[in-house]
Protein backbone atom coordinates (compact mmCIF):
# COMPACT_ATOMS: atom_id res chain seq x y z
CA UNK A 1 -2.13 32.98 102.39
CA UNK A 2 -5.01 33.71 100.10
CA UNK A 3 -6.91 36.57 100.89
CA UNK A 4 -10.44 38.61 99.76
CA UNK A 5 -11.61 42.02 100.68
CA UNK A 6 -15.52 42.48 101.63
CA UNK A 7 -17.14 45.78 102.17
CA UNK A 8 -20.47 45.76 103.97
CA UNK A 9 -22.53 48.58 103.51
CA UNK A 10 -24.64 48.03 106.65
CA UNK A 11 -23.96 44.94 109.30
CA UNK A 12 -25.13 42.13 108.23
CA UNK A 13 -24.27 37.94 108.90
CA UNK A 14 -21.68 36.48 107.27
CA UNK A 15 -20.24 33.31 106.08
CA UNK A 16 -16.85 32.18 104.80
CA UNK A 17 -16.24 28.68 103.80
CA UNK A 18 -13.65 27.16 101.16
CA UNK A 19 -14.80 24.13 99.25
CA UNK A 20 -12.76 21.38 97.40
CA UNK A 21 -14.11 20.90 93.63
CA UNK A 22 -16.27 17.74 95.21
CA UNK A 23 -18.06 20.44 96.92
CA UNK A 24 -17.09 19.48 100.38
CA UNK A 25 -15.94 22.26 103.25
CA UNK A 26 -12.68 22.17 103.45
CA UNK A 27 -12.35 25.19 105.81
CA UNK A 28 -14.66 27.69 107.98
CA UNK A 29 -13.13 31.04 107.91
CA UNK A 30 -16.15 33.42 109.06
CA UNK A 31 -19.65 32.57 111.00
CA UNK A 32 -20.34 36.08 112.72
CA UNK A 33 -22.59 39.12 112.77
CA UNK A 34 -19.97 41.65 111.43
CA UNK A 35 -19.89 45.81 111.54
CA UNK A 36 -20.20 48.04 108.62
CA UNK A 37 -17.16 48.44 106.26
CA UNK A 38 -14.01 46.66 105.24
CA UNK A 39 -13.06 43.25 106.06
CA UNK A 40 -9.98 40.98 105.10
CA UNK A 41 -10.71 37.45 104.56
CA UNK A 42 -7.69 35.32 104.73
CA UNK A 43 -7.23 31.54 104.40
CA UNK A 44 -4.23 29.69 105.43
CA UNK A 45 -4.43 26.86 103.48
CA UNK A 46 -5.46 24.59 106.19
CA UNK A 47 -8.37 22.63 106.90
CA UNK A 48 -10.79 22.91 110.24
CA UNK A 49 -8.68 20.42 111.98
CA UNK A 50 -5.15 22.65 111.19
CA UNK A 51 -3.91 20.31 109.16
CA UNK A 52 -2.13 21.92 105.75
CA UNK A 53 -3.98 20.67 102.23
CA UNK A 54 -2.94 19.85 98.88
CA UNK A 55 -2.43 21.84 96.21
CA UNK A 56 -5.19 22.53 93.93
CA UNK A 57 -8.33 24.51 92.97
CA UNK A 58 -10.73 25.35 95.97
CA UNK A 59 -13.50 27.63 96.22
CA UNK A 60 -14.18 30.61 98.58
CA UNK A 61 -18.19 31.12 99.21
CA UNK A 62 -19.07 33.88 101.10
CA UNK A 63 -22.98 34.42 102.06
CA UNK A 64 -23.95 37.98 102.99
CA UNK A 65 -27.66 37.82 104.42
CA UNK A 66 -28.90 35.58 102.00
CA UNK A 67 -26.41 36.84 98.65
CA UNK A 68 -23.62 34.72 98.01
CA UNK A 69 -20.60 34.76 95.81
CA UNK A 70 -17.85 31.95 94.85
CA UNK A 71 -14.43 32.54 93.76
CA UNK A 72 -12.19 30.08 92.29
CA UNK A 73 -8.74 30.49 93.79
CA UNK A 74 -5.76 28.12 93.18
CA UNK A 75 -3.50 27.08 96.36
CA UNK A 76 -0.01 26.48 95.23
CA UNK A 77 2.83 25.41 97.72
């Protein structure tokens, strides 16, 4: 399981999505109004449908009211 910690200052909407290097959604992990403070993030390393994915270099984007950040992470199995 790959994980990320957020902190929100205020609540705010947020997105979560992992990306293949093509670009293309692999995985939707957030889509919610969330509360002040500390979230966990975690990603299974599965796809929308369940199904488990390859090894490889995906991204995580997460969009906080309009800001948005992308880390590289590396599934291994």
């Amino acid at each position: 399981i790959t994980s990320a910690n957020l902190d929100l200052p205020r609540k705010g909407r947020v997105s979560a999505r992992v990306h293949d290097v093509t670009g293309r959604r692999v995985r939707s992990l957030v889509a919610a109004v969330l509360p002040a403070g500390h979230h966990r993030i975690a990603w299974d390393g599965r796809d929308d449908r369940g199904t488990s994915v390859a090894s490889g270099i995906y991204y995580v984007v997460v969009s906080v009211e309009g800001d948005r950040v992308a880390r590289k992470v590396t599934l291994l199995k």
